[in-house]
N, C-alpha and C. Protein backbone atom coordinates (compact mmCIF):
# COMPACT_ATOMS: atom_id res chain seq x y z
N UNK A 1 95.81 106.92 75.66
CA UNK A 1 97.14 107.44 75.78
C UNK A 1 98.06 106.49 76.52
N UNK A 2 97.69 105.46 77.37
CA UNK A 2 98.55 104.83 78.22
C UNK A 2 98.64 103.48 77.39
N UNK A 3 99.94 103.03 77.97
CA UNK A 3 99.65 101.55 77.76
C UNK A 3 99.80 100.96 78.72
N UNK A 4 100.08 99.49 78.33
CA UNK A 4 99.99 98.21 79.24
C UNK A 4 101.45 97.80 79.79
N UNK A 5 101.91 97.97 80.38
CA UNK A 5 103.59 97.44 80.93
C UNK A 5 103.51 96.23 81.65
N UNK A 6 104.38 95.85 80.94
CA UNK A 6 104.17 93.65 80.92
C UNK A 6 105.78 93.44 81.00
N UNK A 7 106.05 91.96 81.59
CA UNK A 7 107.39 91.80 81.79
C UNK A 7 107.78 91.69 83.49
N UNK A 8 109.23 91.89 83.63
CA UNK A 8 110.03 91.69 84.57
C UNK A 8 110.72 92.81 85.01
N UNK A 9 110.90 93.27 85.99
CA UNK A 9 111.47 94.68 86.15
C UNK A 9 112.25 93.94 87.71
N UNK A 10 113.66 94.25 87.26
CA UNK A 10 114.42 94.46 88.21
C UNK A 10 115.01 95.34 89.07
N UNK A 11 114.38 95.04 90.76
CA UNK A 11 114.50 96.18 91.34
C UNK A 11 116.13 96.37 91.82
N UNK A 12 117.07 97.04 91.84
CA UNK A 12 118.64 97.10 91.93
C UNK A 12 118.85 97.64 93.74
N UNK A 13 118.75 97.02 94.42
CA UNK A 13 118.82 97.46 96.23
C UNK A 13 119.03 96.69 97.10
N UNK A 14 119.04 97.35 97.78
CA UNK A 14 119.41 96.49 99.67
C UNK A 14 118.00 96.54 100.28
N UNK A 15 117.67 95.59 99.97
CA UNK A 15 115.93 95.79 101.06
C UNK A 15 116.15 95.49 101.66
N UNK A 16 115.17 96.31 102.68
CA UNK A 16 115.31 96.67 104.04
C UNK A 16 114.10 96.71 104.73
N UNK A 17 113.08 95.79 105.06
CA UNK A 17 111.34 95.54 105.56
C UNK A 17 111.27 96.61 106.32
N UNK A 18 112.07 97.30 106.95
CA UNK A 18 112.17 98.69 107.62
C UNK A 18 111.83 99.87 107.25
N UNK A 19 112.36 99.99 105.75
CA UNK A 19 112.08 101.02 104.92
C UNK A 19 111.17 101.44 104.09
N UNK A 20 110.40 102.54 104.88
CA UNK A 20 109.31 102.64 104.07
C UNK A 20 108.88 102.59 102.64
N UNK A 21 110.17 103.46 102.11
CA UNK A 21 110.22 103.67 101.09
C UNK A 21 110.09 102.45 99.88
N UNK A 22 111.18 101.08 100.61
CA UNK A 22 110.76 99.81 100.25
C UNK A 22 109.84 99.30 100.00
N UNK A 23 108.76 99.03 101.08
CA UNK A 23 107.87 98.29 101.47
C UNK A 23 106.84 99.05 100.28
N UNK A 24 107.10 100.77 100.13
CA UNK A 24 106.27 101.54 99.49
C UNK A 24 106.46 100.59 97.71
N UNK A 25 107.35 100.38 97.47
CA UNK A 25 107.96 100.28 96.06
C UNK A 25 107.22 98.90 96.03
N UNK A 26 107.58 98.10 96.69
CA UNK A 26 106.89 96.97 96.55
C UNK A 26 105.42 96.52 96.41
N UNK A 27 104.62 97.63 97.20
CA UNK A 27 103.19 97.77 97.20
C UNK A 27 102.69 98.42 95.98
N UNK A 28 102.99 99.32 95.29
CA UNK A 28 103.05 100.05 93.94
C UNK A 28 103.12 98.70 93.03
N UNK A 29 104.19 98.13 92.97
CA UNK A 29 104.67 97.08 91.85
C UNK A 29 103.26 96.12 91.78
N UNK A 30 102.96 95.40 93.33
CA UNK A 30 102.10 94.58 93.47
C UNK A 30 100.75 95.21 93.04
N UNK A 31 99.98 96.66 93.25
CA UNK A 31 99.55 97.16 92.88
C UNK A 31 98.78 97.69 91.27
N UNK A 32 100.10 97.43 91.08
CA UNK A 32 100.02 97.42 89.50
C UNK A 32 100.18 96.30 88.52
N UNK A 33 100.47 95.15 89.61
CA UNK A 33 100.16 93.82 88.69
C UNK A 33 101.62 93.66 87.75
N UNK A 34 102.61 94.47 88.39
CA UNK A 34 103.98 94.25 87.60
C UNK A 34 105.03 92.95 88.43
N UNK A 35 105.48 91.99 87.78
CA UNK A 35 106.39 90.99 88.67
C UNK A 35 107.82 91.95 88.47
N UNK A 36 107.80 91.90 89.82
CA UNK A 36 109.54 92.42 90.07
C UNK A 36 109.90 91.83 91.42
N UNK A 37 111.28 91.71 90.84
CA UNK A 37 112.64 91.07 91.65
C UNK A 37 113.41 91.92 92.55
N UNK A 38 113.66 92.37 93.46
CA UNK A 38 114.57 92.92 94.27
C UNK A 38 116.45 91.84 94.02
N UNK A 39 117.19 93.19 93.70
CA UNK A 39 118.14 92.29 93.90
C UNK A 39 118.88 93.22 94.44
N UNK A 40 119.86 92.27 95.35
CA UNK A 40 120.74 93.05 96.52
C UNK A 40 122.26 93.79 95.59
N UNK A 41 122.50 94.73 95.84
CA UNK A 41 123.78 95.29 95.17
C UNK A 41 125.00 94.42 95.75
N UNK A 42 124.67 94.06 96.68
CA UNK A 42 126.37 93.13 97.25
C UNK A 42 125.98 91.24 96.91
N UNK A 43 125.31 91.40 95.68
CA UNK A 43 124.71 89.44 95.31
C UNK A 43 125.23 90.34 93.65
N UNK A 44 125.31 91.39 93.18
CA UNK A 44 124.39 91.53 91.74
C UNK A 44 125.49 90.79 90.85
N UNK A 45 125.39 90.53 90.12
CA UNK A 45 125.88 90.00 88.52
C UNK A 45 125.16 90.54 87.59
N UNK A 46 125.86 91.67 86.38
CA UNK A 46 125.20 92.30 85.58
C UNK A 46 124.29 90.71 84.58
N UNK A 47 125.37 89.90 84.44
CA UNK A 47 124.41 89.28 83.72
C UNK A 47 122.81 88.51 84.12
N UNK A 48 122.86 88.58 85.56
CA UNK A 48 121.33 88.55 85.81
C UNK A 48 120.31 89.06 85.42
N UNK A 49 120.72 90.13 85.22
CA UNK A 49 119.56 91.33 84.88
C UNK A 49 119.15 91.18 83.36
N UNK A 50 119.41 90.37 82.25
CA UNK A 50 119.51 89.93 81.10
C UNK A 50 118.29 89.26 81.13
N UNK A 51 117.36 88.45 81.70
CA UNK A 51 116.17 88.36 81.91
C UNK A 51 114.79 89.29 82.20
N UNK A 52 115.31 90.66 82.60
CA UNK A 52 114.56 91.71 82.75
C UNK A 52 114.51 92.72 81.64
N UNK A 53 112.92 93.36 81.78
CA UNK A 53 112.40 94.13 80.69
C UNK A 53 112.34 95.63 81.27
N UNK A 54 112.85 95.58 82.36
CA UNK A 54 113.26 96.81 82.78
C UNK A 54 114.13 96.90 83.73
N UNK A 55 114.43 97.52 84.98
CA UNK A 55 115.43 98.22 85.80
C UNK A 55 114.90 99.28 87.14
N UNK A 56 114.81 98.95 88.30
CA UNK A 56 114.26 100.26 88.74
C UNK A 56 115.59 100.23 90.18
N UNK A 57 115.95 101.15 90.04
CA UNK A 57 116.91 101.50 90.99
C UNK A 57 116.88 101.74 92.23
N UNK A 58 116.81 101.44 93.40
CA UNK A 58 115.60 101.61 94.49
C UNK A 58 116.32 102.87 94.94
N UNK A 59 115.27 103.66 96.02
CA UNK A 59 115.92 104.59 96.88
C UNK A 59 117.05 103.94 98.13
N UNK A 60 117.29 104.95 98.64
CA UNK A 60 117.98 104.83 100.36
C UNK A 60 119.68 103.96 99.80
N UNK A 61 120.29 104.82 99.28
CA UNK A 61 121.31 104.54 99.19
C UNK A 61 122.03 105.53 100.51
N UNK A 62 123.53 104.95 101.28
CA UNK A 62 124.07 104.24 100.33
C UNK A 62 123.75 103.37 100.15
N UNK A 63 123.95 102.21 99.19
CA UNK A 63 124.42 100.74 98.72
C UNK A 63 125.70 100.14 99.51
N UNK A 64 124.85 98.48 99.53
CA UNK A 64 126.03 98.28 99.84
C UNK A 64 127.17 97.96 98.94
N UNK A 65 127.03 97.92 97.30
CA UNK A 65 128.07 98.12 96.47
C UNK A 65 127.53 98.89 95.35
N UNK A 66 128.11 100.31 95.67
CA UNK A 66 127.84 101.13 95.09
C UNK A 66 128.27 100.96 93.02
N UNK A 67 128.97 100.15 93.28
CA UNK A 67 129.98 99.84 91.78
C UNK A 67 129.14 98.97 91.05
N UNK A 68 127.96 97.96 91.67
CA UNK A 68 127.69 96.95 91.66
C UNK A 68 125.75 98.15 90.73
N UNK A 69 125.36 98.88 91.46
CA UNK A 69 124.23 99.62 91.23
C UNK A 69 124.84 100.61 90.20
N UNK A 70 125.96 101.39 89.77
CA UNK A 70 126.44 102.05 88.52
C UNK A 70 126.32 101.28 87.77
N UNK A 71 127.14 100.12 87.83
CA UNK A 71 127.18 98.86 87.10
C UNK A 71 125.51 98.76 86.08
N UNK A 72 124.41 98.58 87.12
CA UNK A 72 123.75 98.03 86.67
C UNK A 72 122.58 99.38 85.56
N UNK A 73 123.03 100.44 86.00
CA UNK A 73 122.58 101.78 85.31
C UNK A 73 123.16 101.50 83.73
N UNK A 74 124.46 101.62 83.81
CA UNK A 74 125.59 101.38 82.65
C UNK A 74 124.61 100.77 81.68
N UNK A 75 123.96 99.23 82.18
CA UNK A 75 123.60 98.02 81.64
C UNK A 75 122.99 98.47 80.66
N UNK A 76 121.84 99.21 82.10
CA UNK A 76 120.47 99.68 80.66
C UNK A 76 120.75 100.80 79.61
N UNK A 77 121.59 101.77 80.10
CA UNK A 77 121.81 102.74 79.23
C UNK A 77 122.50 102.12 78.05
N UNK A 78 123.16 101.05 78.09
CA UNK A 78 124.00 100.24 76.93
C UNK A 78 123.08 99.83 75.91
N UNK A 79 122.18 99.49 76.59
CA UNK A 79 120.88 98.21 76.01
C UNK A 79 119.81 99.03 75.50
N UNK A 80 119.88 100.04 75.94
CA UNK A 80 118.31 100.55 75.86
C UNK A 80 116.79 99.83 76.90
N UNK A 81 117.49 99.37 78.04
CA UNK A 81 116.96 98.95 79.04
C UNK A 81 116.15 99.97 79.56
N UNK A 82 114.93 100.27 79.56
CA UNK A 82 113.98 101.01 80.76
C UNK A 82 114.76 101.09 81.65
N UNK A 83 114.56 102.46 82.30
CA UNK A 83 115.39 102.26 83.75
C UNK A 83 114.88 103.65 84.56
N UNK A 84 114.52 103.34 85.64
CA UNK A 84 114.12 104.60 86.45
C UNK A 84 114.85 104.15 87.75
N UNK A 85 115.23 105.86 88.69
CA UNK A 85 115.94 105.66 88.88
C UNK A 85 115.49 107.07 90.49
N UNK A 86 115.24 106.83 91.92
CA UNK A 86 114.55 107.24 92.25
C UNK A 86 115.42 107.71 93.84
């Protein structure tokens, strides 16, 4: 029933080594043998994310650009980008 999830998944946040919830997301990813990117909402450029096979939206908002993380929701829903959103 399962499959194999392969690729690049971009994480959309402000990390924060503080946050559990972070550190949690990151251990999962590594866990599962998935490469993902953290990218900061106040750096993002939608067209970065054009290299990624997915999207994961991190917790502990706010953001620091909230326009910048809609932005990047928009993307996938445009594309048909994977995207979870937590």
């Amino acid at each position: 029933m399962g499959g194999v999830i392969a690729g690049r998944v971009a994480i959309v946040g402000d990390y924060d080594a503080g946050n559990e919830t972070h550190t949690a997301t990151d251990s999962g990813f590594e866990h599962a043998g998935i490469d993902a990117d953290w990218i900061a909402t106040d750096e993002l450029a939608v067209e970065a994310l054009a290299p990624y096979d997915g999207l994961w939206i991190a917790p502990s908002s706010p953001y620091r650009n909230m326009e910048a993380a809609l932005e990047a929701i928009r993307h996938a829903r445009e594309r048909g980008v994977p995207l979870v959103g937590t």
